[in-house]
PDB file of N, CA and C in Angstrom:
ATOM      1  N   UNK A   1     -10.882 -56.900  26.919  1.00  0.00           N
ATOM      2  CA  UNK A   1     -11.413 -55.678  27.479  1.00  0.00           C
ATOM      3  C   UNK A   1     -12.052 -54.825  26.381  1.00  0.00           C
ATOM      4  N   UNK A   2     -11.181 -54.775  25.266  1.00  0.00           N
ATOM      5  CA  UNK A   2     -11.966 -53.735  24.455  1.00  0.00           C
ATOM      6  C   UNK A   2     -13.266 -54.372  23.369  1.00  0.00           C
ATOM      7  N   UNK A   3     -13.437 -56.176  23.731  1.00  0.00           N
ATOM      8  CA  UNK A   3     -14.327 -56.553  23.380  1.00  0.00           C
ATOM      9  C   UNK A   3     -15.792 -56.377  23.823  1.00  0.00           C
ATOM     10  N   UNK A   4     -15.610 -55.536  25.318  1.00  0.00           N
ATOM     11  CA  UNK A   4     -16.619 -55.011  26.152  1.00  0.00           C
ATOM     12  C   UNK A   4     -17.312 -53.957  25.540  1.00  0.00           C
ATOM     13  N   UNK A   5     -16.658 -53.240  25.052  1.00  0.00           N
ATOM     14  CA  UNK A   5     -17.208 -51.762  24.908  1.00  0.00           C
ATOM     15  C   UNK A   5     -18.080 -52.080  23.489  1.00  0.00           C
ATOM     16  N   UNK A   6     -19.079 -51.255  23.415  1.00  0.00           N
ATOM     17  CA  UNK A   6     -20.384 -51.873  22.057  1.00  0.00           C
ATOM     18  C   UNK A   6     -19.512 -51.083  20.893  1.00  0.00           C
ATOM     19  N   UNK A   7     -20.196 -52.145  19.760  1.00  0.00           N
ATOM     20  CA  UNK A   7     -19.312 -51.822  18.557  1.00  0.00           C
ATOM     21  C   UNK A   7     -19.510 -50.308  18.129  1.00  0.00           C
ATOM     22  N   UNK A   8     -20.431 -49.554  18.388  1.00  0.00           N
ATOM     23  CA  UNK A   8     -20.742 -48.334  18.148  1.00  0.00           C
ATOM     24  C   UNK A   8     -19.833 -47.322  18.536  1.00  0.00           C
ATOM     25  N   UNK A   9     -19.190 -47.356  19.978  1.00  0.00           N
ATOM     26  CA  UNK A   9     -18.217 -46.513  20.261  1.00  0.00           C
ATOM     27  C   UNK A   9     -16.987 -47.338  19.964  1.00  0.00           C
ATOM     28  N   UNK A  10     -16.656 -48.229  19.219  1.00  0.00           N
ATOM     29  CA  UNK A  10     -15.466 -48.509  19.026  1.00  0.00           C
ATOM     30  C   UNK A  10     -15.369 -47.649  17.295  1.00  0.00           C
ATOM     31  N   UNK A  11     -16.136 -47.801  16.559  1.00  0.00           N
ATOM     32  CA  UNK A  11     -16.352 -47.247  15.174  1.00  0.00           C
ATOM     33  C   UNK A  11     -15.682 -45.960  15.236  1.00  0.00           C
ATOM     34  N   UNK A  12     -14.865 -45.868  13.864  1.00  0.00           N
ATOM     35  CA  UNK A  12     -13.948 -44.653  13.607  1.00  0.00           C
ATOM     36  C   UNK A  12     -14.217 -43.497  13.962  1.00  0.00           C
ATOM     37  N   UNK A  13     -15.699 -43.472  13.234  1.00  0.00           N
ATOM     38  CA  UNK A  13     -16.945 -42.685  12.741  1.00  0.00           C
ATOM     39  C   UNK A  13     -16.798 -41.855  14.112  1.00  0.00           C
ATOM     40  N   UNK A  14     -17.798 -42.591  14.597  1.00  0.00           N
ATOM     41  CA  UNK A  14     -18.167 -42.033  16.162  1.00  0.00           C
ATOM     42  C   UNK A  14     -16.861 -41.699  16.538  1.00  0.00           C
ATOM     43  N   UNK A  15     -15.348 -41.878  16.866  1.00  0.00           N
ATOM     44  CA  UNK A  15     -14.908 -41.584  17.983  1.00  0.00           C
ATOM     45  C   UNK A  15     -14.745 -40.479  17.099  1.00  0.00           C
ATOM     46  N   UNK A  16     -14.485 -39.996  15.755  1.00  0.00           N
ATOM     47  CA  UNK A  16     -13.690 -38.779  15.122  1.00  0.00           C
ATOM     48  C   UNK A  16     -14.918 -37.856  15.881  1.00  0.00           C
ATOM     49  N   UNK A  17     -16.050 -38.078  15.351  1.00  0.00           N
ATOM     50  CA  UNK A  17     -17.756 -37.164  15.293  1.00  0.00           C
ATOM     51  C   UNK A  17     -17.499 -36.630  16.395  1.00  0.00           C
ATOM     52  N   UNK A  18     -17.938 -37.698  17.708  1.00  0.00           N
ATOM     53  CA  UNK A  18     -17.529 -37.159  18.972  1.00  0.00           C
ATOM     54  C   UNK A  18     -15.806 -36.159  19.571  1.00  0.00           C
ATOM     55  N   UNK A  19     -15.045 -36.463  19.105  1.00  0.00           N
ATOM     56  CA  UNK A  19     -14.106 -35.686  19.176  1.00  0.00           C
ATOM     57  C   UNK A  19     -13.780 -34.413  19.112  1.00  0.00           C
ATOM     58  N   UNK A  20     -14.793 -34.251  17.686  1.00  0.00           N
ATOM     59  CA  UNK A  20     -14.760 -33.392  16.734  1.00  0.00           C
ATOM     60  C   UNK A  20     -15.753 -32.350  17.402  1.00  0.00           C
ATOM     61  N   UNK A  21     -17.071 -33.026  18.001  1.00  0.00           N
ATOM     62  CA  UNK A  21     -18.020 -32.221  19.042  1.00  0.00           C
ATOM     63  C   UNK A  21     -17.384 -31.258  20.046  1.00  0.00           C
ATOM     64  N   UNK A  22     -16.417 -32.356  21.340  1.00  0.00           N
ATOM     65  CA  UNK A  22     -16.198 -31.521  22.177  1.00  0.00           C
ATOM     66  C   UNK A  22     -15.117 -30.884  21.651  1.00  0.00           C
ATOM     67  N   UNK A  23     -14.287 -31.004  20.736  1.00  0.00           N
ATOM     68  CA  UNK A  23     -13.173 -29.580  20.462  1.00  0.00           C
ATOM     69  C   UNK A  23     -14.047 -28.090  20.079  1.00  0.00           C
ATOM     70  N   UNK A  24     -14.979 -28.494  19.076  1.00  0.00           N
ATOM     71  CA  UNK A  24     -15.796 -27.312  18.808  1.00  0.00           C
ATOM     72  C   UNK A  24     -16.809 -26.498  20.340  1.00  0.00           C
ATOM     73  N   UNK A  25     -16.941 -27.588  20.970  1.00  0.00           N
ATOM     74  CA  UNK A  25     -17.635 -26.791  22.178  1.00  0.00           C
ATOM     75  C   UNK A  25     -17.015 -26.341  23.363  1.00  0.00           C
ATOM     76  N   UNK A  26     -15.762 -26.864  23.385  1.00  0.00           N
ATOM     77  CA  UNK A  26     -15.280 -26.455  24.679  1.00  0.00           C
ATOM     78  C   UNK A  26     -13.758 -25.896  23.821  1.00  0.00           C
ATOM     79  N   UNK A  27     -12.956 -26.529  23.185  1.00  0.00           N
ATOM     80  CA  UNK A  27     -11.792 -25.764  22.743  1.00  0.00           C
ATOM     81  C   UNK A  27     -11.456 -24.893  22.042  1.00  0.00           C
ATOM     82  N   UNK A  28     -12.493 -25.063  21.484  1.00  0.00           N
ATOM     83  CA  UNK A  28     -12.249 -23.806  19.489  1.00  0.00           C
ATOM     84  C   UNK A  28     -12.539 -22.451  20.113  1.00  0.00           C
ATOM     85  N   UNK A  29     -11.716 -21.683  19.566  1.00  0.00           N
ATOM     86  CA  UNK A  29     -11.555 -20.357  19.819  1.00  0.00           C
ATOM     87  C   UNK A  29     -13.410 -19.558  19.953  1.00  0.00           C
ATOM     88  N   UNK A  30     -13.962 -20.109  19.275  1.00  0.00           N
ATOM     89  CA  UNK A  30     -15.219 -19.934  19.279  1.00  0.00           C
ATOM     90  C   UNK A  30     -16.540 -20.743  19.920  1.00  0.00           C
ATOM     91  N   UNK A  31     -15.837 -21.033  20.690  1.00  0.00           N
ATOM     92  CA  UNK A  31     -16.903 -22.333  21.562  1.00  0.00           C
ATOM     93  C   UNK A  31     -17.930 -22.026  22.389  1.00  0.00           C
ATOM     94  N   UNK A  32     -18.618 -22.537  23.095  1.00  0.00           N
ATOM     95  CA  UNK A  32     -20.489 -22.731  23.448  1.00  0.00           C
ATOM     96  C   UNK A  32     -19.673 -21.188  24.320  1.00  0.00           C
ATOM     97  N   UNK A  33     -19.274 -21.123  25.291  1.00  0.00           N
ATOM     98  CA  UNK A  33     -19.154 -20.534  26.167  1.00  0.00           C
ATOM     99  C   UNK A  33     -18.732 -18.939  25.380  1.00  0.00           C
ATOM    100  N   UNK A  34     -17.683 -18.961  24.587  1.00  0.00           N
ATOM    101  CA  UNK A  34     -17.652 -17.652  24.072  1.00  0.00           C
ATOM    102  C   UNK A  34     -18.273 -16.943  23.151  1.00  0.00           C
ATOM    103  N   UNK A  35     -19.397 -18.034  22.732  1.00  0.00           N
ATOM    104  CA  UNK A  35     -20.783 -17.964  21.676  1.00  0.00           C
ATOM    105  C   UNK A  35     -21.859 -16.796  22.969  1.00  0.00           C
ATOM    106  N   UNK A  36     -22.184 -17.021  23.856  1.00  0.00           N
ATOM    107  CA  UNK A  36     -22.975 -17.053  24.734  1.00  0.00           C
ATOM    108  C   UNK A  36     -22.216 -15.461  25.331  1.00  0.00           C
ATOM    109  N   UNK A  37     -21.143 -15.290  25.970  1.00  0.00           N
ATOM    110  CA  UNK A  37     -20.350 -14.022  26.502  1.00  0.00           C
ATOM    111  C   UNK A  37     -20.816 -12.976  24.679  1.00  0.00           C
ATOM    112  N   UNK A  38     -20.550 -13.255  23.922  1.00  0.00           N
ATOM    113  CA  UNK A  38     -20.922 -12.678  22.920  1.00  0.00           C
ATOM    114  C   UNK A  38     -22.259 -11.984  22.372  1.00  0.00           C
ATOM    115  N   UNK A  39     -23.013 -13.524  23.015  1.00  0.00           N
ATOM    116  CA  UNK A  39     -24.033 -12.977  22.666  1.00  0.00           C
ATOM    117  C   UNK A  39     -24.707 -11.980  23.785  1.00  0.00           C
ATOM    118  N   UNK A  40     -24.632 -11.790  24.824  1.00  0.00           N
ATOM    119  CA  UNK A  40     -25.089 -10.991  26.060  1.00  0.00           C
ATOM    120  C   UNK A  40     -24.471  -9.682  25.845  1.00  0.00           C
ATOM    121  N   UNK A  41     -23.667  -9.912  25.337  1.00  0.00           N
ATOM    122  CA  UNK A  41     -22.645  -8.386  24.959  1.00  0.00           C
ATOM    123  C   UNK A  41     -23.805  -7.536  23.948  1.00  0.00           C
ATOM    124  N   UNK A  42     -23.771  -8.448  22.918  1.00  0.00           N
ATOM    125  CA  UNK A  42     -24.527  -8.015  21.961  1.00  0.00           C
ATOM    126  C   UNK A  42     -25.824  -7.047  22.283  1.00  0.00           C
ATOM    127  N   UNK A  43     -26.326  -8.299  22.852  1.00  0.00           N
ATOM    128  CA  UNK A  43     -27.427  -7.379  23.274  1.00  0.00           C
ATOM    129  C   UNK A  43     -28.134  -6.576  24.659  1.00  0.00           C
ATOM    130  N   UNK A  44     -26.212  -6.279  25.320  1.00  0.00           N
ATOM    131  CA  UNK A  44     -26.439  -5.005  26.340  1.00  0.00           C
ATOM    132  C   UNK A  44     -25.809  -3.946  24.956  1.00  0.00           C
ATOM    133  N   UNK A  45     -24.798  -3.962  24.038  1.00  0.00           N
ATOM    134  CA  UNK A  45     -24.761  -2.648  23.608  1.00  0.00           C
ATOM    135  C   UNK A  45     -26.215  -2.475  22.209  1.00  0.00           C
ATOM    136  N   UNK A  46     -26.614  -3.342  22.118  1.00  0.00           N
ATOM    137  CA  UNK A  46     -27.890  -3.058  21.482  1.00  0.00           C
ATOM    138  C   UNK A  46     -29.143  -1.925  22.434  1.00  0.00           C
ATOM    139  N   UNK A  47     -28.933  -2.559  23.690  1.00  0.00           N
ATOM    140  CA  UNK A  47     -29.943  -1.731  24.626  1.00  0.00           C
ATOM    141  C   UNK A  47     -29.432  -0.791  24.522  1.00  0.00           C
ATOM    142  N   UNK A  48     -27.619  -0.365  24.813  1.00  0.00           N
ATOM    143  CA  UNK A  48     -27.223   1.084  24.957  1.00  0.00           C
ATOM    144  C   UNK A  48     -27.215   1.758  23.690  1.00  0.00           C
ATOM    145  N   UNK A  49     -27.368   1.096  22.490  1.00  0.00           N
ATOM    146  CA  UNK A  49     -27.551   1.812  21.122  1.00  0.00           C
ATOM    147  C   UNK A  49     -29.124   2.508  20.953  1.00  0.00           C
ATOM    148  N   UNK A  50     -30.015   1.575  21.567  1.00  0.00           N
ATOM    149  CA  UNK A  50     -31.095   2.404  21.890  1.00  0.00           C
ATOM    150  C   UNK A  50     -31.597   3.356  22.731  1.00  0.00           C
ATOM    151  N   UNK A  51     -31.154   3.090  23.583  1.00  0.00           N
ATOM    152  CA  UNK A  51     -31.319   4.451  24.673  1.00  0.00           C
ATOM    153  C   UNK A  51     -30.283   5.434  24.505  1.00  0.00           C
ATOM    154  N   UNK A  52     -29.287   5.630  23.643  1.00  0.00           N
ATOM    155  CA  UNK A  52     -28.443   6.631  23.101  1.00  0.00           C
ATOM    156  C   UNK A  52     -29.335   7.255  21.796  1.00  0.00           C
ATOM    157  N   UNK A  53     -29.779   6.330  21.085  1.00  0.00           N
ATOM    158  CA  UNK A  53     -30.890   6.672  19.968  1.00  0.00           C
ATOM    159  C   UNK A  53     -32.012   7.707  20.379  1.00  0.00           C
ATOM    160  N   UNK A  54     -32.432   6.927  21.605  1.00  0.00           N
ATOM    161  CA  UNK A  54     -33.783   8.182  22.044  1.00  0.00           C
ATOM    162  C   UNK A  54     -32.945   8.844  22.837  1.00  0.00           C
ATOM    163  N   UNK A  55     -31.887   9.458  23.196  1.00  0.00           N
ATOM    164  CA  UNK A  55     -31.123  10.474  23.814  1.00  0.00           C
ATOM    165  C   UNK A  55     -31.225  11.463  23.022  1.00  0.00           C
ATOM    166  N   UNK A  56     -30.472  11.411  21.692  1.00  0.00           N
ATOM    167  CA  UNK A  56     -29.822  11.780  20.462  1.00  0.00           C
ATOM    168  C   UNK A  56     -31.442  12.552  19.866  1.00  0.00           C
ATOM    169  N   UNK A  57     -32.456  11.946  20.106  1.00  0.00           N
ATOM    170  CA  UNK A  57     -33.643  12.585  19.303  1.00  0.00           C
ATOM    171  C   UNK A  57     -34.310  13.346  20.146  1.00  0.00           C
ATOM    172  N   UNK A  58     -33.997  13.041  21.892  1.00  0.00           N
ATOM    173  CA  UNK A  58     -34.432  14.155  22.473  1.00  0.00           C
ATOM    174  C   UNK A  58     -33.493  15.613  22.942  1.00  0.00           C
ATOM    175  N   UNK A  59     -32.648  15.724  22.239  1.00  0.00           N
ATOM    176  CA  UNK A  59     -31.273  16.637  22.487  1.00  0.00           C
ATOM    177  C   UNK A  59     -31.961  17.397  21.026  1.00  0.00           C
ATOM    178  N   UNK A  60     -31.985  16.366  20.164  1.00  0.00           N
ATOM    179  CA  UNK A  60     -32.170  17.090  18.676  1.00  0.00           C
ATOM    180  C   UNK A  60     -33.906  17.840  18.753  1.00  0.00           C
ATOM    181  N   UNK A  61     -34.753  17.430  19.448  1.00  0.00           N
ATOM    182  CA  UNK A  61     -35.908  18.226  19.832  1.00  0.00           C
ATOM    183  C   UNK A  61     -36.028  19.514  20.567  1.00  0.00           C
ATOM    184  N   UNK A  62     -35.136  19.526  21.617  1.00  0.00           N
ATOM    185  CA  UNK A  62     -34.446  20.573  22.053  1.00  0.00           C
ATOM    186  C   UNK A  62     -34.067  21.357  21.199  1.00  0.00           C
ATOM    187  N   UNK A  63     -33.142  21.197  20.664  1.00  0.00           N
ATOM    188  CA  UNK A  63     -32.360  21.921  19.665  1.00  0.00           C
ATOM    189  C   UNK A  63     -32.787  22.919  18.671  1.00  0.00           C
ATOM    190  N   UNK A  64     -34.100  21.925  17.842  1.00  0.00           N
ATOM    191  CA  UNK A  64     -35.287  22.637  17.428  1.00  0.00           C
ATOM    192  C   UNK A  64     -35.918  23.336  18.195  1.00  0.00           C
ATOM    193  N   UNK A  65     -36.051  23.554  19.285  1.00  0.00           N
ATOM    194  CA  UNK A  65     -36.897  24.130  19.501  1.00  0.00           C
ATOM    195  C   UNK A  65     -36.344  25.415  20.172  1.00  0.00           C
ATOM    196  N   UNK A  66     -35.119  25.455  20.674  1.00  0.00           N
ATOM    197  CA  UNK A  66     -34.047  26.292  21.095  1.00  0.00           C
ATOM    198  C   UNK A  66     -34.507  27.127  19.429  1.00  0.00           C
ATOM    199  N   UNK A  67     -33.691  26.804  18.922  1.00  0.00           N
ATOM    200  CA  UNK A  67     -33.322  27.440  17.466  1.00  0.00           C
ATOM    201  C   UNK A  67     -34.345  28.109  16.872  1.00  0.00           C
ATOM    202  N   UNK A  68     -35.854  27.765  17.132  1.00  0.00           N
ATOM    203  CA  UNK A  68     -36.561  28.490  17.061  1.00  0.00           C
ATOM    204  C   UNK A  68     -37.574  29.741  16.923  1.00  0.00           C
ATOM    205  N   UNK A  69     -36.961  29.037  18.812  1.00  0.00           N
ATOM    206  CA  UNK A  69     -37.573  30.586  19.661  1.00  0.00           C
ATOM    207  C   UNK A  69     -36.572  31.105  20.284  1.00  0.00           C
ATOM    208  N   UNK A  70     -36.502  32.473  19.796  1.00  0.00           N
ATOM    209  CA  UNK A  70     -35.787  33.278  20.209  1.00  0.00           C
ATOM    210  C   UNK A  70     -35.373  33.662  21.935  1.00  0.00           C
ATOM    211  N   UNK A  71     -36.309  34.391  22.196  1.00  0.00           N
ATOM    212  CA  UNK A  71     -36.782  34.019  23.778  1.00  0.00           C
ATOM    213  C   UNK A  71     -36.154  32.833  24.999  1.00  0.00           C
ATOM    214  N   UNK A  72     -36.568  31.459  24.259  1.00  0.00           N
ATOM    215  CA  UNK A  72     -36.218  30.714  24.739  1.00  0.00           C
ATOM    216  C   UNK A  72     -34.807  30.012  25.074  1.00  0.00           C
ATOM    217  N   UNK A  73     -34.189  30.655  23.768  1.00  0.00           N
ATOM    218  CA  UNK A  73     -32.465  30.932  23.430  1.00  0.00           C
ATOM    219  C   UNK A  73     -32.262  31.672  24.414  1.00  0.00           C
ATOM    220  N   UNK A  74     -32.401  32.937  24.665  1.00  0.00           N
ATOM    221  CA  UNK A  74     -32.093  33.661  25.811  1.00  0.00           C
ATOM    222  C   UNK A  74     -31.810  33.224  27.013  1.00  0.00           C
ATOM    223  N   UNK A  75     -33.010  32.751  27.323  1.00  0.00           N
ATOM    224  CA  UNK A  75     -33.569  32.057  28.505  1.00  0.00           C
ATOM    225  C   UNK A  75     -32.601  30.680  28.978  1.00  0.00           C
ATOM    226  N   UNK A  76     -32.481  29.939  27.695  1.00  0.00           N
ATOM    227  CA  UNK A  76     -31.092  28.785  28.153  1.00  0.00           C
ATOM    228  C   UNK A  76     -30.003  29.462  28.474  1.00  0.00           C
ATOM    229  N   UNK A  77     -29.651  30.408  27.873  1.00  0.00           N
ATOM    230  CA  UNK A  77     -28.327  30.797  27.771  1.00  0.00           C
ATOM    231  C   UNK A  77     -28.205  31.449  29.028  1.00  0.00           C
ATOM    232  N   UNK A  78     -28.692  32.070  29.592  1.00  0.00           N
ATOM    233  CA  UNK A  78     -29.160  33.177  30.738  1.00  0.00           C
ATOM    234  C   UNK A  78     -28.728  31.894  31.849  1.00  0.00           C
ATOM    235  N   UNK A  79     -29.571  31.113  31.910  1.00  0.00           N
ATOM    236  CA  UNK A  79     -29.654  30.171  33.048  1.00  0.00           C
ATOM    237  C   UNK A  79     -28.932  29.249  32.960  1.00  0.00           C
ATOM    238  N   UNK A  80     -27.938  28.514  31.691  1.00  0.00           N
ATOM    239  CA  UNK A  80     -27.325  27.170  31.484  1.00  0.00           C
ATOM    240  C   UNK A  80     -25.748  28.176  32.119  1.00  0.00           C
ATOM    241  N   UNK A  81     -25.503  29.303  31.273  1.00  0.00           N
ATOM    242  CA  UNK A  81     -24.593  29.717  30.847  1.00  0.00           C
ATOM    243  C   UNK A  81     -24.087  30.899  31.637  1.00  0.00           C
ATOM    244  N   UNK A  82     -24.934  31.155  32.538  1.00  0.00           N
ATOM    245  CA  UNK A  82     -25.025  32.745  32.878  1.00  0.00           C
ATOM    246  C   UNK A  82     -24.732  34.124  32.262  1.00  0.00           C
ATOM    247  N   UNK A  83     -24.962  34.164  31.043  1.00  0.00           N
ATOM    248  CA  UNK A  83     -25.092  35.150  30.039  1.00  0.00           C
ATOM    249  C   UNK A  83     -26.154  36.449  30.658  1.00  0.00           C
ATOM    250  N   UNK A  84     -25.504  37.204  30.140  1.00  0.00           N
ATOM    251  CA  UNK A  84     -26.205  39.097  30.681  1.00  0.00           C
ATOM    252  C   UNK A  84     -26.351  39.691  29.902  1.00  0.00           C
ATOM    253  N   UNK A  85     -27.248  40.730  29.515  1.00  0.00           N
ATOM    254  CA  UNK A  85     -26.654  41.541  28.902  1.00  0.00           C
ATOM    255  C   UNK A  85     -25.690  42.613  29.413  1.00  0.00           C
ATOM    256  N   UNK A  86     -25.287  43.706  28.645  1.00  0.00           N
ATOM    257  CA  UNK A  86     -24.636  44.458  28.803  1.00  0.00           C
ATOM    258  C   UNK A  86     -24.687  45.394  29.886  1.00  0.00           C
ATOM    259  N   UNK A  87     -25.987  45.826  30.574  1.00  0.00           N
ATOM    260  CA  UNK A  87     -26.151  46.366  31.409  1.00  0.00           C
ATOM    261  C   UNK A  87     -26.340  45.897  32.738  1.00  0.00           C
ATOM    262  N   UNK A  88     -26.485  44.669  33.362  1.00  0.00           N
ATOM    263  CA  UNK A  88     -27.379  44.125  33.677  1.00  0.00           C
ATOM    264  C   UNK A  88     -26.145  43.141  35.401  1.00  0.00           C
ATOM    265  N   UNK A  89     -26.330  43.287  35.920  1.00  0.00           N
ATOM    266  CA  UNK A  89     -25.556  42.314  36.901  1.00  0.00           C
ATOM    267  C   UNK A  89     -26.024  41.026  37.369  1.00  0.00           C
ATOM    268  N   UNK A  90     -25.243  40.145  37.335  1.00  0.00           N
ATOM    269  CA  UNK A  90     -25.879  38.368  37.670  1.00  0.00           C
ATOM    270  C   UNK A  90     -25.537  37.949  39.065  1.00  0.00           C
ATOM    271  N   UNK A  91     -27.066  37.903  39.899  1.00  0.00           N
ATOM    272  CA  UNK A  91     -25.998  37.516  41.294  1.00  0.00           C
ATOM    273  C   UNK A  91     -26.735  35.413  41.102  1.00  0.00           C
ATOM    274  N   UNK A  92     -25.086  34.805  41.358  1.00  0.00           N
ATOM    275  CA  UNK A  92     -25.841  33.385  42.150  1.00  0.00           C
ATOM    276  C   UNK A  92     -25.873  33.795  43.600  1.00  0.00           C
ATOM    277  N   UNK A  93     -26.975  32.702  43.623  1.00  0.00           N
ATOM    278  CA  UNK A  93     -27.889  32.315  44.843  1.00  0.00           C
ATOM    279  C   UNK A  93     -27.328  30.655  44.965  1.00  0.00           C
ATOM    280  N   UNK A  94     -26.202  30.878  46.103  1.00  0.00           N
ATOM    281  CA  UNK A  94     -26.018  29.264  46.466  1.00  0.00           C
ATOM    282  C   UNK A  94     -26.545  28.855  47.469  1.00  0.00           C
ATOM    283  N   UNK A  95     -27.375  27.500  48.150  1.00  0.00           N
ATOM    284  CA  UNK A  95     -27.727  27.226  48.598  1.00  0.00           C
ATOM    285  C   UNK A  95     -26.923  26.843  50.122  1.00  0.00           C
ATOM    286  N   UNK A  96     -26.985  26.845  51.012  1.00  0.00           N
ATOM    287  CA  UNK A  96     -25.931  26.667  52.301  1.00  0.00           C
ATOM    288  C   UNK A  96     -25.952  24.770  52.576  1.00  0.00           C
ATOM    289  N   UNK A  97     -25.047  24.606  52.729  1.00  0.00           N
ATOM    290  CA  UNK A  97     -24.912  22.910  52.858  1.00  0.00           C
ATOM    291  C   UNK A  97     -24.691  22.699  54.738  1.00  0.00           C
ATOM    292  N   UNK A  98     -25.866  22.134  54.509  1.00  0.00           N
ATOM    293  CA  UNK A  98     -25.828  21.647  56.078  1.00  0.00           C
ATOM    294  C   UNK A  98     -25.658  20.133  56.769  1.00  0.00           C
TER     295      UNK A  98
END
């Protein structure tokens, strides 16, 4: 029977090589499959590192430009914050939910 099988897969060589293949691709802590989950990871928090990047530079444009203008400081603060001055009364205006 085992005179059947070609001398190629009977060789040491080959059965270690091959052995040695599927442990690395399917068993090793690091194999095809957790190569691949890794790599998709990678590059969804790469996307979210970039669109946090242009977040971060449009907050910081703001910021400048808040810091600026005076006026416009007011004006956030007035409306983000509801800030008054001293004299002055703030009515909200809520909208009715229908």
């Amino acid at each position: 029977m085992i005179q059947r099988i070609p001398k190629i897969f009977r060789n040491f060589y080959f059965i270690t090589s091959f052995l040695f293949l599927v442990w690395m691709l399917f068993f090793d802590s690091n194999d095809f499959v957790t190569q691949y989950q890794m790599r998709r990871e990678l590059s969804d928090l790469e996307r979210d590192k970039e669109h946090y990047l242009e977040k971060m530079a449009e907050v910081e444009k703001d910021r400048r430009e808040l810091m600026g203008n005076p006026a416009l400081l007011e004006k956030f603060a007035r409306e983000k914050y509801l800030m008054k001055r001293p004299n002055e009364e703030v009515f909200i205006i809520v909208p009715r939910e229908e």
